[in-house]
Protein backbone atom coordinates (compact mmCIF):
# COMPACT_ATOMS: atom_id res chain seq x y z
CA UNK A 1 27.74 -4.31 5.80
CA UNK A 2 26.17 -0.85 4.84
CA UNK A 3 23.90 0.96 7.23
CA UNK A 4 21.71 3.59 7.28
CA UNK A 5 21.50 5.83 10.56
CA UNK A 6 18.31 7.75 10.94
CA UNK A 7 19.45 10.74 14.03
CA UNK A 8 16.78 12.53 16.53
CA UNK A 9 17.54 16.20 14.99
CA UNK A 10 15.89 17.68 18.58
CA UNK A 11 16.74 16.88 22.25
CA UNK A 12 13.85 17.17 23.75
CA UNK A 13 12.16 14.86 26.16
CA UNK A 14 8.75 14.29 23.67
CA UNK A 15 11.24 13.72 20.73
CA UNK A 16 13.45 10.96 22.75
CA UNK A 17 10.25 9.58 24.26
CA UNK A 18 8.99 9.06 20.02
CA UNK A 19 12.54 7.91 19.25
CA UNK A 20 12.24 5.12 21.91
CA UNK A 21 8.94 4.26 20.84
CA UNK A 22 9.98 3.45 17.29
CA UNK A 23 12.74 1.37 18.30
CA UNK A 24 10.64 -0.82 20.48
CA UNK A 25 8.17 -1.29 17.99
CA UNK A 26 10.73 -2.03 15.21
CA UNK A 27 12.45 -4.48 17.38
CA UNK A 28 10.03 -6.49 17.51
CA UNK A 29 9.29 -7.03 13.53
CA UNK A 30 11.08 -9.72 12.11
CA UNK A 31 9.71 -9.23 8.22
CA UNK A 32 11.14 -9.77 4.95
CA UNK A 33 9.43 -6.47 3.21
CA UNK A 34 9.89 -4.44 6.34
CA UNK A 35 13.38 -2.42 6.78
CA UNK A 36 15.56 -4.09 9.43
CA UNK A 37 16.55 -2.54 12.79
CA UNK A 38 20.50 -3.59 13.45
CA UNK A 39 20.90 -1.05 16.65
CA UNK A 40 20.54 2.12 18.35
CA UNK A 41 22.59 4.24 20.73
CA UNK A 42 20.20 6.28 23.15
CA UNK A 43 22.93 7.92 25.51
CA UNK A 44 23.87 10.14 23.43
CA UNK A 45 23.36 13.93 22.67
CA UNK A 46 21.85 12.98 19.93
CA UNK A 47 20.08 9.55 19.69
CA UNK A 48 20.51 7.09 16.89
CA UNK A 49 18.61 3.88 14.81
CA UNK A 50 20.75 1.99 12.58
CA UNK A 51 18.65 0.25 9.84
CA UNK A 52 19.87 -2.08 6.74
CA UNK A 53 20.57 -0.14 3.72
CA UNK A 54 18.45 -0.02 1.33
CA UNK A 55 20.00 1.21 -2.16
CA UNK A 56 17.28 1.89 -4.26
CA UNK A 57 15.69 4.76 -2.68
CA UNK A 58 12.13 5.03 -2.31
CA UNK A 59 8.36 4.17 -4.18
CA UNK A 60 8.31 7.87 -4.32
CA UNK A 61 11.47 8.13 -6.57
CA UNK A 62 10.70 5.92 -9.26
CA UNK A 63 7.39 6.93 -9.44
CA UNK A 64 7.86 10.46 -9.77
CA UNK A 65 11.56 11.12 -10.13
CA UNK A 66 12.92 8.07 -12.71
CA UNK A 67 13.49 10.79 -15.78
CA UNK A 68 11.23 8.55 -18.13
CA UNK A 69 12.24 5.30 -16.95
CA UNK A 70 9.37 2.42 -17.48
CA UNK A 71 7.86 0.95 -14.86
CA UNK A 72 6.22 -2.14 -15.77
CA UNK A 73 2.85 -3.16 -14.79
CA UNK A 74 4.19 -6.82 -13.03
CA UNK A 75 7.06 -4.42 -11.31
CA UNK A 76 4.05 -1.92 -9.66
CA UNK A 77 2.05 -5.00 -9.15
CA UNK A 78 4.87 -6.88 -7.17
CA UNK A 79 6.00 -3.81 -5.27
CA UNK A 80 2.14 -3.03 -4.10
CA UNK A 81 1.92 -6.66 -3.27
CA UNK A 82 4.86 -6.88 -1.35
CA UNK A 83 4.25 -3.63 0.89
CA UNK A 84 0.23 -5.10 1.63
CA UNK A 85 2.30 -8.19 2.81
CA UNK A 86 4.05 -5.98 5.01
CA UNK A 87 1.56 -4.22 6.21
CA UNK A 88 -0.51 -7.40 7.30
CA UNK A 89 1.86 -8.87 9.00
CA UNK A 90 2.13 -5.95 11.32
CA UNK A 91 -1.75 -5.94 11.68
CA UNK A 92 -2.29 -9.66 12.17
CA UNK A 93 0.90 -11.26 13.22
CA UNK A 94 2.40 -9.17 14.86
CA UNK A 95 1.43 -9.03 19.05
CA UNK A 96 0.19 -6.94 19.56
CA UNK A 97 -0.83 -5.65 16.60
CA UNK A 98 0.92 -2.28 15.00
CA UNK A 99 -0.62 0.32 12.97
CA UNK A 100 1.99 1.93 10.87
CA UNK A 101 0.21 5.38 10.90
CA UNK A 102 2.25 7.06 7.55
CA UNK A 103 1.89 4.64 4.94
CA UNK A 104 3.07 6.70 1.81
CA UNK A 105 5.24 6.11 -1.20
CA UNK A 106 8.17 8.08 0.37
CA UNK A 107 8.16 5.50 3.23
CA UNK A 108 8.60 2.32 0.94
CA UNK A 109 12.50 1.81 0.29
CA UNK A 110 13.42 -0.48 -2.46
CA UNK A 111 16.46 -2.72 -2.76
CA UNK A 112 18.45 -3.24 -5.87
CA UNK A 113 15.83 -5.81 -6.64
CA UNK A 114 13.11 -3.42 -5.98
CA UNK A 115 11.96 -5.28 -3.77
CA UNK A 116 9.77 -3.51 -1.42
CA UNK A 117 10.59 -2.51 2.33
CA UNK A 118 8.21 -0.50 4.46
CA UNK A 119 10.14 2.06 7.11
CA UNK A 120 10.10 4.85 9.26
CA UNK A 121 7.53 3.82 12.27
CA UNK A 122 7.74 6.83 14.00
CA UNK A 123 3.89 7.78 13.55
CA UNK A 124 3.68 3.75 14.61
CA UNK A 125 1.44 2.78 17.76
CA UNK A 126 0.93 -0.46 19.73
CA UNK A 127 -2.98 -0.91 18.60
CA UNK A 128 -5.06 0.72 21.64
CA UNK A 129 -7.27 -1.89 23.50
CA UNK A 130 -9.72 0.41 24.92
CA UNK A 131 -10.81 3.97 23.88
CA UNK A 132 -8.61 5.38 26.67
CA UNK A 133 -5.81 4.60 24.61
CA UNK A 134 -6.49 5.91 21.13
CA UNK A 135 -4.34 8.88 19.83
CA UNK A 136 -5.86 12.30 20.24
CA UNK A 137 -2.80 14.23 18.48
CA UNK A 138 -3.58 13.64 14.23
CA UNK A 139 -0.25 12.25 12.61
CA UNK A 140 0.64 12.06 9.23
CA UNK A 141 1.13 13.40 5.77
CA UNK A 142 -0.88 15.59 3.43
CA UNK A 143 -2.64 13.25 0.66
CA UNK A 144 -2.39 10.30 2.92
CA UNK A 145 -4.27 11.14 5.89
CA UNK A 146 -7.65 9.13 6.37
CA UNK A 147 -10.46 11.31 6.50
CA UNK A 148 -12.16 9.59 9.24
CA UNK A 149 -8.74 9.44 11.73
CA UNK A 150 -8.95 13.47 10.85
CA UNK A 151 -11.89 13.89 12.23
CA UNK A 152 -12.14 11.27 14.85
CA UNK A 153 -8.60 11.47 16.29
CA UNK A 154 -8.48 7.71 16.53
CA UNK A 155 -5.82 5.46 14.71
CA UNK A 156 -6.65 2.36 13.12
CA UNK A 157 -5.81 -0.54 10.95
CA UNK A 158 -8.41 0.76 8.37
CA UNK A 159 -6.05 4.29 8.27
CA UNK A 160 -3.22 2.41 7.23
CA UNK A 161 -5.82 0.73 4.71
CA UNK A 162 -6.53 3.92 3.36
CA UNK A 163 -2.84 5.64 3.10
CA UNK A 164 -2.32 2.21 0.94
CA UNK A 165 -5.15 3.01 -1.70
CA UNK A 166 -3.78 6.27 -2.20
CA UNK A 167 -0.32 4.74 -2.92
CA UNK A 168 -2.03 1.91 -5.19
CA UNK A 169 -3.37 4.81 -6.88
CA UNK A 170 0.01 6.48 -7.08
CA UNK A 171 1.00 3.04 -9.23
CA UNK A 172 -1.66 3.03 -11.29
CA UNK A 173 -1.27 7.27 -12.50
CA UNK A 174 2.07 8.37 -11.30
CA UNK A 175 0.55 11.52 -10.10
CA UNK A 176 1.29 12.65 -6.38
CA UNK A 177 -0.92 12.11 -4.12
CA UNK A 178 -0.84 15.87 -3.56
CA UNK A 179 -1.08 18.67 -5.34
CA UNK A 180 -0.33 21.98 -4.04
CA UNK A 181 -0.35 24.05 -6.68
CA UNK A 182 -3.63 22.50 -8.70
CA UNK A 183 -6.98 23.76 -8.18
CA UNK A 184 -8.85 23.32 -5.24
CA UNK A 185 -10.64 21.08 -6.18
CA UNK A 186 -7.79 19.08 -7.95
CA UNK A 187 -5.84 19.03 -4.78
CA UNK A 188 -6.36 16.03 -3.94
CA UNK A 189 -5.23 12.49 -5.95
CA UNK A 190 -7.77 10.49 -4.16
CA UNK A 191 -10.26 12.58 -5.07
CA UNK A 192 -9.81 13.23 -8.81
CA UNK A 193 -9.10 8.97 -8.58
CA UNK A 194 -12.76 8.87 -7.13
CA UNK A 195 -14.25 11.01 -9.34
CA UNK A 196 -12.98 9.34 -12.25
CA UNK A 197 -14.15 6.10 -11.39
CA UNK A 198 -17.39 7.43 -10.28
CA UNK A 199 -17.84 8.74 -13.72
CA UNK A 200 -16.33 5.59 -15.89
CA UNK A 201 -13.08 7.97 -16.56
CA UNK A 202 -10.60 5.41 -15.43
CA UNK A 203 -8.63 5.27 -18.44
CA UNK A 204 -8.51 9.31 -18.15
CA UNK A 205 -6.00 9.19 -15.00
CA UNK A 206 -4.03 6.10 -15.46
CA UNK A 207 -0.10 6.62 -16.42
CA UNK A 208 -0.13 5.97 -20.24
CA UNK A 209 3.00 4.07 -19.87
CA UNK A 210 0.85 0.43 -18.68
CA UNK A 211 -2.56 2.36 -20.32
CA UNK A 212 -2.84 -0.67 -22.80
CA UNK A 213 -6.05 -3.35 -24.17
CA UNK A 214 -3.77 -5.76 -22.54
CA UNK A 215 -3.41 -4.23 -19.25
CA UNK A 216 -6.91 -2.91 -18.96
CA UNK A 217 -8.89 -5.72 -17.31
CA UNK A 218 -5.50 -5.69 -14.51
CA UNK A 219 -5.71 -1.84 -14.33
CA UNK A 220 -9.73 -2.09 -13.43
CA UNK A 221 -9.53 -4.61 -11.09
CA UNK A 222 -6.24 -2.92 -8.99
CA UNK A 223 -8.31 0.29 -9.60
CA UNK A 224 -11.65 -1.36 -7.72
CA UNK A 225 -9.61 -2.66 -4.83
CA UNK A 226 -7.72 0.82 -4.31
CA UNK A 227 -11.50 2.46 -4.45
CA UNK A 228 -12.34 0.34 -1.83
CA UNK A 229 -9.49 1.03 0.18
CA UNK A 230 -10.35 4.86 -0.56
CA UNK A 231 -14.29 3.81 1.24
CA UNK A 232 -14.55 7.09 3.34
CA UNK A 233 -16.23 4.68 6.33
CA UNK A 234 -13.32 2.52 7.74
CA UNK A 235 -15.86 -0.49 8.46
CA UNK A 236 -16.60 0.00 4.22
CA UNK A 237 -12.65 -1.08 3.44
CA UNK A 238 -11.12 -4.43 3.45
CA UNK A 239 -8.92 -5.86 5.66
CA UNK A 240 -5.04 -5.78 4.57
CA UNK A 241 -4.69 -9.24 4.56
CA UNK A 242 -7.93 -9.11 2.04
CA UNK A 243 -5.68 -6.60 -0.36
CA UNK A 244 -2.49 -8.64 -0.17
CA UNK A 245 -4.39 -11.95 -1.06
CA UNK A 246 -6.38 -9.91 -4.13
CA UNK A 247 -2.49 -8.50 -5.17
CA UNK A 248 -1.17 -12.19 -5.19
CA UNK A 249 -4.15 -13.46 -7.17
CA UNK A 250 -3.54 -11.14 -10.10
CA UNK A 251 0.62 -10.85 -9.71
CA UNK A 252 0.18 -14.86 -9.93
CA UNK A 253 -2.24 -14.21 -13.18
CA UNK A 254 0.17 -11.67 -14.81
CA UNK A 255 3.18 -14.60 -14.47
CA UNK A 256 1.01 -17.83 -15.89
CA UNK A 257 -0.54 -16.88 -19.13
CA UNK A 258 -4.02 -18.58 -19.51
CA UNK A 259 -3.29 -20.74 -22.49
CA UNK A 260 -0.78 -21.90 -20.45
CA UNK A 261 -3.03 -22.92 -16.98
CA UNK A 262 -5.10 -26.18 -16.44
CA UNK A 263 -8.24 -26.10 -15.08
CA UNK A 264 -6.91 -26.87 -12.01
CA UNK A 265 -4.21 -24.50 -11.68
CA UNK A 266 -6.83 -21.62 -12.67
CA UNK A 267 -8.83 -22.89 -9.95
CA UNK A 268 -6.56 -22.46 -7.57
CA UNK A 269 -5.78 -18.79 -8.66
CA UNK A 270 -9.04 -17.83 -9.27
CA UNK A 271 -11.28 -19.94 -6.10
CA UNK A 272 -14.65 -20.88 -6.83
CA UNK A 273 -16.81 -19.94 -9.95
CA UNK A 274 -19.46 -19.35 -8.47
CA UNK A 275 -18.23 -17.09 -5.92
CA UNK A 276 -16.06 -14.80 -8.64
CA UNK A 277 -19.69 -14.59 -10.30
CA UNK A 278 -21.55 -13.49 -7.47
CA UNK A 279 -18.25 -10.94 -5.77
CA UNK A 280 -17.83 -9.14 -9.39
CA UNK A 281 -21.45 -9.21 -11.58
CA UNK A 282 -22.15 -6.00 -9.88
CA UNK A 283 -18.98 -4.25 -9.84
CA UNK A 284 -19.69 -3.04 -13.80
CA UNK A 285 -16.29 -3.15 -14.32
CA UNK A 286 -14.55 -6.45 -16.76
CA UNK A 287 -13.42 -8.92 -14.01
CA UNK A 288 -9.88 -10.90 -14.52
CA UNK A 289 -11.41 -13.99 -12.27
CA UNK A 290 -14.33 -13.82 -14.93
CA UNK A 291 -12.05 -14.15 -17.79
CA UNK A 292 -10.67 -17.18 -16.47
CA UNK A 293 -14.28 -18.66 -16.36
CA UNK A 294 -15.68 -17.54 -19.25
CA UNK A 295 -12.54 -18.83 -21.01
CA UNK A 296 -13.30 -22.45 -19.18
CA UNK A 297 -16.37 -22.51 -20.37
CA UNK A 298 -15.24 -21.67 -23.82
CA UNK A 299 -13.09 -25.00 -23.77
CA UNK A 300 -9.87 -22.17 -24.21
């Protein structure tokens, strides 16, 4: 079996205190898209987690380091679909609940079925069940970082929420999510993601290789969710089981053409008319579950 062994670099007691803290949280995970723990050795000089390998590197590679290599729009879709998964099982199954606390692209390993696997929990915390218990030392990386856990100090499952827009947003322009070396005002992928929205410049940021009429009305609606996973108010963004459910819906789309569906299987995919009327009239943007409607009505 092939192993990966991530090694405490320093001795110190902080450093072997976070070590131990990652492997308690990671032994108790037992999920498919979430890297597996298979040991540790703590008396040692220096201390040791031995996870599964995972071959295929990381979200970060392929996105920004495949030397041309297409990326299909089902592939990004499955892959974001499969990390949410991950990432609501570890806020609403797991107990007590975990907040990863350094969701990025670099921290999604996939396998040689690129299929998805969230690691490195060493930002990870327990989630605090008083205010007493909330972080007060800011964690993270540059890009990622919720605005509101910067200036508030506290971790919470809406900061993970928010580190996941920016890496839906990474899928849908494979652009980092930050820019060093850009203008200030640049800096910042969220923000130039934002902006574009805000100003009906979608199609101006998206990676031309799934920038097609085909992919458009997928593109805007994974665009929508990752703005409101980008909501600078935590109580503004959805839950991540609300993301992962929205991901499914239009994966499951993207696999069963619509000339294909009966009524009934639509309306299983797509829930109630009514309600897909009322959620998306005021969006402005075309709405995949009001395709499927208008294409019902149409007798198509």
């Amino acid at each position: 079996m092939e192993v990966a062994v991530k090694r405490c670099m320093t001795i110190n007691e902080h450093q072997k205190k976070e070590f131990g803290k990652e492997m308690l949280i990671l032994s108790q995970i037992n999920h498919k898209n979430i890297v597996k723990l298979l040991g540790c050795c703590l008396e040692v000089e220096v201390p040791m987690l031995v996870y599964e390998f995972i071959p295929n590197g990381t979200l970060f590679d392929l996105i920004h380091g495949n030397h041309g290599q297409q990326i299909s729009l089902a592939t990004r879709l499955q892959i974001a679909h499969e990390s949410a998964e991950a990432l609501t099982y570890l806020h609403s199954c797991a107990s007590p609940p975990i907040l990863h606390g350094d969701i990025k692209s670099s921290n999604i390993l996939l396998d040689r079925n690129l299929i998805a696997k969230v690691s490195d929990f060493g930002a990870s915390i327990l989630a605090p069940t008083d205010e007493s218990q909330f972080v007060t030392l800011v964690q993270g990386t540059c890009g990622y970082l919720d605005p509101e856990y910067m200036q508030l100090c506290q971790l919470t499952d809406k900061s993970d929420v928010y580190s996941f827009g920016v890496v839906l947003v990474e899928l849908l322009t494979c652009q980092k999510a930050f820019n060093l070396n850009a203008p200030e005002h640049e800096k910042s992928l969220s923000m130039r993601f934002l902006n574009a929205m805000k100003n009906n410049k979608l199609a101006d940021i998206l990676d031309d290789q799934i920038k097609n009429s085909e992919n458009m009305p997928f593109l805007e609606e994974i665009a929508e969710l990752a703005a409101q996973c980008l909501e600078m108010s935590g109580v503004n963004r959805p839950s991540m089981k609300h993301i992962a459910d929205n991901l499914d819906r239009l994966r499951k789309v993207m696999q069963h053409p619509w000339a294909e569906q009966n009524s009934e299987e639509l309306e299983s995919l797509l829930g109630e008319s009514s309600m897909v009327s009322s959620r998306y009239t005021s969006t402005g943007n075309f709405s995949i579950e009001r395709k499927g409607v208008m294409e019902l009505d149409s007798g198509r």
